[in-house]
PDB file of N, CA and C in Angstrom:
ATOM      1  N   UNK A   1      75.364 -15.495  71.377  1.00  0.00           N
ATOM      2  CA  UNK A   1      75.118 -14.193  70.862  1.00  0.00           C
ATOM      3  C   UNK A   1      74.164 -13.436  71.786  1.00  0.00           C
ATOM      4  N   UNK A   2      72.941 -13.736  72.040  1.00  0.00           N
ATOM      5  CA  UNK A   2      72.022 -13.299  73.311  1.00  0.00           C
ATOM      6  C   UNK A   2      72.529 -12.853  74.441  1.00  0.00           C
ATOM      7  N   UNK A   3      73.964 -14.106  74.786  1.00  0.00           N
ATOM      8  CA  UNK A   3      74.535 -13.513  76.151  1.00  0.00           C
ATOM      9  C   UNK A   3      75.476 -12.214  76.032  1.00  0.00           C
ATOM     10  N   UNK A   4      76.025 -12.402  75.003  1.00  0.00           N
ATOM     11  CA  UNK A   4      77.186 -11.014  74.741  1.00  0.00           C
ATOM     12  C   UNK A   4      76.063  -9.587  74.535  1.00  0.00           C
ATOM     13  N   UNK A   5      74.760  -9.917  73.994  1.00  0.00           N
ATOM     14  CA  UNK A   5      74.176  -8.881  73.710  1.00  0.00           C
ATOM     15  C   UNK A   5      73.490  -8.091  75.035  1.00  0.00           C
ATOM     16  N   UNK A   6      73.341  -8.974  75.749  1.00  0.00           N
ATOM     17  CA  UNK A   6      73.007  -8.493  76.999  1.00  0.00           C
ATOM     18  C   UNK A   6      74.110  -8.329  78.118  1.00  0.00           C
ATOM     19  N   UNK A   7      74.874  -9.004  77.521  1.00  0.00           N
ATOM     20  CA  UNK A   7      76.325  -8.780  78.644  1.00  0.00           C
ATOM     21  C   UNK A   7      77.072  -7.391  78.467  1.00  0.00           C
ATOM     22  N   UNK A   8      77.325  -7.099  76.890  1.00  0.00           N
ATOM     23  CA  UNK A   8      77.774  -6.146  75.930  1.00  0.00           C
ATOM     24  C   UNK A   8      76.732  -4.349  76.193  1.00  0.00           C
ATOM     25  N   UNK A   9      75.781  -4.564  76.399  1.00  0.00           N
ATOM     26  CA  UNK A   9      74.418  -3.712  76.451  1.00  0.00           C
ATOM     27  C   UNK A   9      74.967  -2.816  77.473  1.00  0.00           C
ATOM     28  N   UNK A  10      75.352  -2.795  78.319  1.00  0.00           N
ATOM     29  CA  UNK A  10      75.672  -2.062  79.503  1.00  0.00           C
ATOM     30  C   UNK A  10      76.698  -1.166  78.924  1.00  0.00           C
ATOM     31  N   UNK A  11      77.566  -1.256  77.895  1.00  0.00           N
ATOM     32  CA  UNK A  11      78.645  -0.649  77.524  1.00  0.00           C
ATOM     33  C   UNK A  11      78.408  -0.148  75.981  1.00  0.00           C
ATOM     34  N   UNK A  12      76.677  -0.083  76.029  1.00  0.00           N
ATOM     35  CA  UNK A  12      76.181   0.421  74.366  1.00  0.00           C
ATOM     36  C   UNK A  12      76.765  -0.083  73.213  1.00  0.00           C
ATOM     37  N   UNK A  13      76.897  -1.542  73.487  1.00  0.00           N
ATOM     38  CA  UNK A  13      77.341  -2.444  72.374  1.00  0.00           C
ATOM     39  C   UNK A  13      76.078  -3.680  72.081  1.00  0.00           C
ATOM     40  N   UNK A  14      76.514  -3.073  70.449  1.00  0.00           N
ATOM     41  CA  UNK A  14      74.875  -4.159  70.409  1.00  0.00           C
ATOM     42  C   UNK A  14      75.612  -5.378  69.481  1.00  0.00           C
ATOM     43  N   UNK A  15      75.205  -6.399  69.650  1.00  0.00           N
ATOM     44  CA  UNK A  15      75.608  -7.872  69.226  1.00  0.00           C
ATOM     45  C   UNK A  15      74.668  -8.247  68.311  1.00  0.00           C
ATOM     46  N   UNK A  16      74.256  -8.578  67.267  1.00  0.00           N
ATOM     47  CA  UNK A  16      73.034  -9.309  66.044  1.00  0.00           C
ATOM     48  C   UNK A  16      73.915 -10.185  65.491  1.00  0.00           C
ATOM     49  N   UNK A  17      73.634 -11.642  65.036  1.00  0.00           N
ATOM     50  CA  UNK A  17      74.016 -12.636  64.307  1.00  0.00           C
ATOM     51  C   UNK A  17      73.095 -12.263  62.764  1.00  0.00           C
ATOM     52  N   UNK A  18      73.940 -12.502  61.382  1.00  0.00           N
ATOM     53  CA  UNK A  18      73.959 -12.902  60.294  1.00  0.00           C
ATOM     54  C   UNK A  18      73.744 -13.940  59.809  1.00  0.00           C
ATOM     55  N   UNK A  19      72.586 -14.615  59.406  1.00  0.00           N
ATOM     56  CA  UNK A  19      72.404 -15.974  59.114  1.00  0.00           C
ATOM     57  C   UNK A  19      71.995 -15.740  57.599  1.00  0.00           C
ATOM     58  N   UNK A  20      73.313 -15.974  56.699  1.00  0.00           N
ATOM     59  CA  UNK A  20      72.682 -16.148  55.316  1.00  0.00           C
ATOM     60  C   UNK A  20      72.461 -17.510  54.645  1.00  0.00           C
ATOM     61  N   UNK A  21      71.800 -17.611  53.677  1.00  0.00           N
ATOM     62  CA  UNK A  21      71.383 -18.792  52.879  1.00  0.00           C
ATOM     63  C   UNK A  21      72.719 -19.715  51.857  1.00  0.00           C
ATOM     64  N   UNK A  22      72.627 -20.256  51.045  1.00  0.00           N
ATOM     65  CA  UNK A  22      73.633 -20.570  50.340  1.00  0.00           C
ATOM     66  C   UNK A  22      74.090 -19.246  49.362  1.00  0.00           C
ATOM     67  N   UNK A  23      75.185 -19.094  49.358  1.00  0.00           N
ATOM     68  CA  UNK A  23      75.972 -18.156  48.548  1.00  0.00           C
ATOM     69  C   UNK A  23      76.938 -18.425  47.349  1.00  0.00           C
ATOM     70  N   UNK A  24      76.759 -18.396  46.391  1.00  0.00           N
ATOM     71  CA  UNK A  24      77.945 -19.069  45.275  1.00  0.00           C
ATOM     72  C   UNK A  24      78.917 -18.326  45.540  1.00  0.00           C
ATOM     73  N   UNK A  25      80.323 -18.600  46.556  1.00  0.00           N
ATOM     74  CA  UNK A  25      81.263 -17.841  46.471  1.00  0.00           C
ATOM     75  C   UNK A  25      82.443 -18.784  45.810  1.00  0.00           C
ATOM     76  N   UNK A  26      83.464 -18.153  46.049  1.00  0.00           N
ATOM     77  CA  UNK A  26      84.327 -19.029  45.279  1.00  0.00           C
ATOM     78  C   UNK A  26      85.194 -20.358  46.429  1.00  0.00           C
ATOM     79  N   UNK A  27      84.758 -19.709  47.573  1.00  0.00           N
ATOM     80  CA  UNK A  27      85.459 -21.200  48.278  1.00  0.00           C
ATOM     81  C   UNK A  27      84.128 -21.820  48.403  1.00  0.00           C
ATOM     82  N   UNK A  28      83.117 -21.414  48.260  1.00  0.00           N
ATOM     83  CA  UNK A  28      81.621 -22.339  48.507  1.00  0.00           C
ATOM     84  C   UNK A  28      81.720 -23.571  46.990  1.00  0.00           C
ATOM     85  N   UNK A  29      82.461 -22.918  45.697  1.00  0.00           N
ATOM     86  CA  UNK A  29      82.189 -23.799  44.613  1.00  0.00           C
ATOM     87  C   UNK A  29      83.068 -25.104  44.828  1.00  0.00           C
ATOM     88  N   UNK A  30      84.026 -25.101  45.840  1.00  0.00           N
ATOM     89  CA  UNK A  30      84.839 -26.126  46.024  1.00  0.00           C
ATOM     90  C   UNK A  30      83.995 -27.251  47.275  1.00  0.00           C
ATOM     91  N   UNK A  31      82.951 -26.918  47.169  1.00  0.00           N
ATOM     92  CA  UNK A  31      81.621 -28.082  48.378  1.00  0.00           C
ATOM     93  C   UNK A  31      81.218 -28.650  47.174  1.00  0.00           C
ATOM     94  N   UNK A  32      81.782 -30.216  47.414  1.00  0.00           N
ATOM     95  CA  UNK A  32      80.481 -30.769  46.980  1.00  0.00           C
ATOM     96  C   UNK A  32      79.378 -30.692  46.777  1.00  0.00           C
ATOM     97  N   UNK A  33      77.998 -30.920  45.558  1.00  0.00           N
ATOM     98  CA  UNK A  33      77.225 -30.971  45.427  1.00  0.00           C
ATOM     99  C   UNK A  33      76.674 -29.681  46.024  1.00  0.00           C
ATOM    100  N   UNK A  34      77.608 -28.356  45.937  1.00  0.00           N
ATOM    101  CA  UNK A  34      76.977 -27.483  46.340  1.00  0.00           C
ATOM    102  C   UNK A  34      75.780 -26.431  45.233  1.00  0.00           C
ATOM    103  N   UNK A  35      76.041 -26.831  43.733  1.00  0.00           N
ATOM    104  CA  UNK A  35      75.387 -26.699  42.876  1.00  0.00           C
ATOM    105  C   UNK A  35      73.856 -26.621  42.631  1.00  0.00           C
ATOM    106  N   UNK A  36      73.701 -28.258  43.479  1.00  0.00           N
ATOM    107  CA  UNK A  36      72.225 -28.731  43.656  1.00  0.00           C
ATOM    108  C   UNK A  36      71.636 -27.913  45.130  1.00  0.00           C
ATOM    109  N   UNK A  37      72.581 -27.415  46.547  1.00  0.00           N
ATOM    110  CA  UNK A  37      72.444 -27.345  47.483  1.00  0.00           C
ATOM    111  C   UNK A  37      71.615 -25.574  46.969  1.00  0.00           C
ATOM    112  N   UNK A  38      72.076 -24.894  46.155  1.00  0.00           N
ATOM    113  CA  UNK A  38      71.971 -23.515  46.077  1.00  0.00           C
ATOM    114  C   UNK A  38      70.172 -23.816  44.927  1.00  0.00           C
ATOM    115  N   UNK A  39      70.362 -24.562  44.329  1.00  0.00           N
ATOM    116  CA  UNK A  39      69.272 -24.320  43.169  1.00  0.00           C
ATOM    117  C   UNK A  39      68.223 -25.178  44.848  1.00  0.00           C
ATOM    118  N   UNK A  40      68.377 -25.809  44.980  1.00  0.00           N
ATOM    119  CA  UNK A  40      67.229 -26.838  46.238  1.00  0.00           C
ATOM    120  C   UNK A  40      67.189 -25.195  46.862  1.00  0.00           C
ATOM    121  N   UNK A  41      68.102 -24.525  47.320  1.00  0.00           N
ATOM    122  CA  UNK A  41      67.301 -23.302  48.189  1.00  0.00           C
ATOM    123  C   UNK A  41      66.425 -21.961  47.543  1.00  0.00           C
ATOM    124  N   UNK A  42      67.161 -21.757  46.255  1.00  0.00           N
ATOM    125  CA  UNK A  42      66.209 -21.137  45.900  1.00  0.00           C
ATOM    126  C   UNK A  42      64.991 -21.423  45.201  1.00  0.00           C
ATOM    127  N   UNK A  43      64.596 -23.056  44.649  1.00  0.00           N
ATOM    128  CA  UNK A  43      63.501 -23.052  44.435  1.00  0.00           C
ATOM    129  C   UNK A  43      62.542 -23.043  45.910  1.00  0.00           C
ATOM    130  N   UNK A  44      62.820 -23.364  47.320  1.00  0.00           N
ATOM    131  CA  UNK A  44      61.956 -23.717  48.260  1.00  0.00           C
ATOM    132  C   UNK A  44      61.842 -22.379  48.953  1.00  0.00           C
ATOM    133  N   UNK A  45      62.872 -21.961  48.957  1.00  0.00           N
ATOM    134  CA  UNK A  45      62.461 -20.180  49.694  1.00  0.00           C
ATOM    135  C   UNK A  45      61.460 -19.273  49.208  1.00  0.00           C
ATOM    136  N   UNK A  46      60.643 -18.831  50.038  1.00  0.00           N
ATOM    137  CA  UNK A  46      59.545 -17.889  49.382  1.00  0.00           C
ATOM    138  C   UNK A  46      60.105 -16.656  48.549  1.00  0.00           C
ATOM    139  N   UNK A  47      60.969 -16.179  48.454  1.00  0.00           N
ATOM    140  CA  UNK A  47      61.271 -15.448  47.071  1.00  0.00           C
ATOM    141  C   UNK A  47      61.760 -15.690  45.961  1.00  0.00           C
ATOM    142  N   UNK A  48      61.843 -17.357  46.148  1.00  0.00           N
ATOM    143  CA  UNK A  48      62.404 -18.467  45.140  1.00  0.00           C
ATOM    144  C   UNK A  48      63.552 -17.599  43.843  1.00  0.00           C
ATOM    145  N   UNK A  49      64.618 -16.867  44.411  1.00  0.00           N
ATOM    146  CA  UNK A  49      65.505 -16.731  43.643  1.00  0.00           C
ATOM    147  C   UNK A  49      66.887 -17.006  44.890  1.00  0.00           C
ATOM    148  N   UNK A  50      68.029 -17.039  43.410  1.00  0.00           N
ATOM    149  CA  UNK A  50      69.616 -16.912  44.039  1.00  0.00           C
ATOM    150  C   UNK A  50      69.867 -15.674  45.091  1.00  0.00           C
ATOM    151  N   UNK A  51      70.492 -16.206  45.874  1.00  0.00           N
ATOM    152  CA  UNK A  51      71.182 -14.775  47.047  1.00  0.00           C
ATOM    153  C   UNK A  51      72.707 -14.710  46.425  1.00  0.00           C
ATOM    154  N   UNK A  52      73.016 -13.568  46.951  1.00  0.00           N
ATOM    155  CA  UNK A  52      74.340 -13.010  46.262  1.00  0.00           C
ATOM    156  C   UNK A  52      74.852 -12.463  47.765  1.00  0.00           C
ATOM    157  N   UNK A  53      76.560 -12.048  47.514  1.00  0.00           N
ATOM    158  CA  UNK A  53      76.920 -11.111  48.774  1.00  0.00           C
ATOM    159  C   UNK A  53      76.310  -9.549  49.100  1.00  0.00           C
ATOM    160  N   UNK A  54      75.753  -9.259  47.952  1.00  0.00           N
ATOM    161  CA  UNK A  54      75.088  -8.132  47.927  1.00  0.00           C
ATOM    162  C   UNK A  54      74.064  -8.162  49.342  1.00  0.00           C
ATOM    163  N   UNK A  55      72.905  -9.255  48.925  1.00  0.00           N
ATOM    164  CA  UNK A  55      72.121  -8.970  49.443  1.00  0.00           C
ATOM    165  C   UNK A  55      72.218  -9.349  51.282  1.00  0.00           C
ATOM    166  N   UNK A  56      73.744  -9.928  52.008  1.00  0.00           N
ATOM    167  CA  UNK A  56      74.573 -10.290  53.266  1.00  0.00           C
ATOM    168  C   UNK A  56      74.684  -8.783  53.149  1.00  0.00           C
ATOM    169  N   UNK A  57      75.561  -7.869  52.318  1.00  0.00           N
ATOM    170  CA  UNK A  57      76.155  -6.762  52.914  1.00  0.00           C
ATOM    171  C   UNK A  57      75.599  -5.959  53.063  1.00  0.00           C
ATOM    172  N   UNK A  58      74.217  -5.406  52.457  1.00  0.00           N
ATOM    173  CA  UNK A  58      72.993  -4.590  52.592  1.00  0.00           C
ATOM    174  C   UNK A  58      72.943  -4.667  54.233  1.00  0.00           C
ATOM    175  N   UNK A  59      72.140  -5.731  54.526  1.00  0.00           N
ATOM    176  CA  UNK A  59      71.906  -6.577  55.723  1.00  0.00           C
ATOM    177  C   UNK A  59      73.456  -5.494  57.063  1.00  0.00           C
ATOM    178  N   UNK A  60      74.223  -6.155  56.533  1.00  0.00           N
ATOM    179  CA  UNK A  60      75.559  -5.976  57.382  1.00  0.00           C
ATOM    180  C   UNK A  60      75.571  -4.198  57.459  1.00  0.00           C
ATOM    181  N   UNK A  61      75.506  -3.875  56.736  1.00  0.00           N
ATOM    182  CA  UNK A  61      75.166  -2.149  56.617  1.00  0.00           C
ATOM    183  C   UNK A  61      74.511  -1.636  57.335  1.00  0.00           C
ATOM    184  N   UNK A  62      73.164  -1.856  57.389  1.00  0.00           N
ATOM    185  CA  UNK A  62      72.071  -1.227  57.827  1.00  0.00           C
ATOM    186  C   UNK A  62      72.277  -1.892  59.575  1.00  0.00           C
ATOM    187  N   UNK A  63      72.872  -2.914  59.938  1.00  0.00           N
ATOM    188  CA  UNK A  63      73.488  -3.088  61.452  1.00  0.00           C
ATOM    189  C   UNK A  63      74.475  -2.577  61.880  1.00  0.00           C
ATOM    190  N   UNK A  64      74.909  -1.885  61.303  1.00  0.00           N
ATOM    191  CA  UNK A  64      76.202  -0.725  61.893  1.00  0.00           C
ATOM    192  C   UNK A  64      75.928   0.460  62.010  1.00  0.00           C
ATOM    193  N   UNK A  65      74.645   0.960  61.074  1.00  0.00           N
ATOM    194  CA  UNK A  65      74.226   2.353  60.670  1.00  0.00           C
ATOM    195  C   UNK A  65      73.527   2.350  62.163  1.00  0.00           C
ATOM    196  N   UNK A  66      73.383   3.748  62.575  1.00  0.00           N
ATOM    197  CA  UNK A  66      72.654   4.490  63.413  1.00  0.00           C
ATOM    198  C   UNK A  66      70.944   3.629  62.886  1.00  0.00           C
ATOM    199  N   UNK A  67      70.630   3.776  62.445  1.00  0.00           N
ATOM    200  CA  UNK A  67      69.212   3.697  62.212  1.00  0.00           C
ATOM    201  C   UNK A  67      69.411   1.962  62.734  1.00  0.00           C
ATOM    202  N   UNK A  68      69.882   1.546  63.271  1.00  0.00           N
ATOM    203  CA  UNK A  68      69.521   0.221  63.956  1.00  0.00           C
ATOM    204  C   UNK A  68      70.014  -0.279  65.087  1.00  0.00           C
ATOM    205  N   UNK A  69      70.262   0.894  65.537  1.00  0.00           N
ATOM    206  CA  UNK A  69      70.416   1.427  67.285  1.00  0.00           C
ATOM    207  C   UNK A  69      69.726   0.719  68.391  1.00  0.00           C
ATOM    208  N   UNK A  70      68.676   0.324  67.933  1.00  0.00           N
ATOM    209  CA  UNK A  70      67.999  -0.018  69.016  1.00  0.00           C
ATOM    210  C   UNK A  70      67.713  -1.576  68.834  1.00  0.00           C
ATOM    211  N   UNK A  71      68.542  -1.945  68.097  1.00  0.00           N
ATOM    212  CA  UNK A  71      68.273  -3.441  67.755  1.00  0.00           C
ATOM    213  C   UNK A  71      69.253  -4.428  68.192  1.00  0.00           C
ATOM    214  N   UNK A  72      69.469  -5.015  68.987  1.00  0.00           N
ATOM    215  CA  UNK A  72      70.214  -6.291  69.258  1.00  0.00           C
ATOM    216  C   UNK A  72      69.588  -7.424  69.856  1.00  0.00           C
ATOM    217  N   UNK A  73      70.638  -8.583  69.921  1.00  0.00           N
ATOM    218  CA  UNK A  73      70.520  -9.658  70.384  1.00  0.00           C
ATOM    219  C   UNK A  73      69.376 -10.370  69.327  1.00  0.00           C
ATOM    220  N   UNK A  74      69.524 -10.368  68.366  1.00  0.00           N
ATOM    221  CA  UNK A  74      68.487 -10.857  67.039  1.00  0.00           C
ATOM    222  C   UNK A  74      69.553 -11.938  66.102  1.00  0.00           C
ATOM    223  N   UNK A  75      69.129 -12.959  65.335  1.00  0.00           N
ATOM    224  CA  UNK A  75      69.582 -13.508  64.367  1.00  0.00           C
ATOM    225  C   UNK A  75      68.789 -13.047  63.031  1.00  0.00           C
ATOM    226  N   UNK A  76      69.251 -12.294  62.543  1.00  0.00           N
ATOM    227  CA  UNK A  76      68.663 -11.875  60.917  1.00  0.00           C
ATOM    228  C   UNK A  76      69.236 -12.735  59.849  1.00  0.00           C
ATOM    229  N   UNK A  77      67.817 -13.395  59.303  1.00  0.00           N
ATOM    230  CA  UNK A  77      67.941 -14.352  58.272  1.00  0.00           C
ATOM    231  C   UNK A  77      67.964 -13.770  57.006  1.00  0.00           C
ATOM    232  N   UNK A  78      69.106 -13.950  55.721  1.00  0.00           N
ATOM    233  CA  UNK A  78      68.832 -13.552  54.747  1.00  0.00           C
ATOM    234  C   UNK A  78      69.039 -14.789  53.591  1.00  0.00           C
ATOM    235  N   UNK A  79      68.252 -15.619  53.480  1.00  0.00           N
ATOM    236  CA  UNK A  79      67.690 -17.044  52.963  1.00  0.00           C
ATOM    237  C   UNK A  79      66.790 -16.472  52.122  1.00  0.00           C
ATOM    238  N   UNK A  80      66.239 -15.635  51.935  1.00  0.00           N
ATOM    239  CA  UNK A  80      64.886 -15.059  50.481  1.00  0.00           C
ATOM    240  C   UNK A  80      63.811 -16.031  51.510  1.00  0.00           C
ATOM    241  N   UNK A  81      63.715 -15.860  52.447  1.00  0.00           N
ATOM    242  CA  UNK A  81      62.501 -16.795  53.344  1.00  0.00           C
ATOM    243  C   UNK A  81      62.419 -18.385  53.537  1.00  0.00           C
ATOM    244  N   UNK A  82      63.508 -19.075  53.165  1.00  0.00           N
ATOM    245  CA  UNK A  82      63.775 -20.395  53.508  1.00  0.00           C
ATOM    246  C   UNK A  82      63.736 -20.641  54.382  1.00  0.00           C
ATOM    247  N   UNK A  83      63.468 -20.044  55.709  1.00  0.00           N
ATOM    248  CA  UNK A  83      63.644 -20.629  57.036  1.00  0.00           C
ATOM    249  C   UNK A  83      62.394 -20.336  57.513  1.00  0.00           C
ATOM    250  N   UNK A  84      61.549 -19.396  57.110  1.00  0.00           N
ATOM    251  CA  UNK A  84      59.777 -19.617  57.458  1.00  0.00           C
ATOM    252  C   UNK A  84      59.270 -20.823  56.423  1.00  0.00           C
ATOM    253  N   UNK A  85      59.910 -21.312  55.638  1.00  0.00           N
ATOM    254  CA  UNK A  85      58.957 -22.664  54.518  1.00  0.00           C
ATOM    255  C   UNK A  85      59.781 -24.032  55.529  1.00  0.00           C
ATOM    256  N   UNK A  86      60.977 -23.863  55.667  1.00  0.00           N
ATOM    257  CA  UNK A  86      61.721 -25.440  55.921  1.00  0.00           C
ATOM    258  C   UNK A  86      60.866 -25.789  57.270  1.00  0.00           C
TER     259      UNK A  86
END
């Protein structure tokens, strides 16, 4: 992702990776023990609640919009802060 963002940059294309947390979707309910995998993340993440697609597409929005123009080559975490505690 870093390399396309800087490879991409020359041609005013900006590249950011999406890193979300566990999501109850409907092909996620067919994982094993994914039940325990979603409640284990939101009790340990510092905003200690469930993530939804809502809170991926917010995220995904505001990286297409003008107002984040000047931002690439980033991985944006949306875990409710699980990845500053783990």
């Amino acid at each position: 992702m870093r390399y396309l963002a800087s490879e991409l940059s020359e041609k005013h294309i900006r590249v950011n990776t999406i890193s979300p947390g566990p999501i109850m979707t409907r092909a996620a309910s067919g994982l094993a023990n994914f039940d325990q995998l979603i409640e284990k993340s939101a009790q340990a993440a510092a905003r200690a609640r469930h993530l939804n697609i809502h809170d991926v597409g917010g995220l995904a929005a505001f990286l297409v919009s003008d107002a984040a123009d000047a931002i690439t080559g980033e991985v944006m975490h949306v875990d409710g802060g699980y990845h500053v505690l783990d």
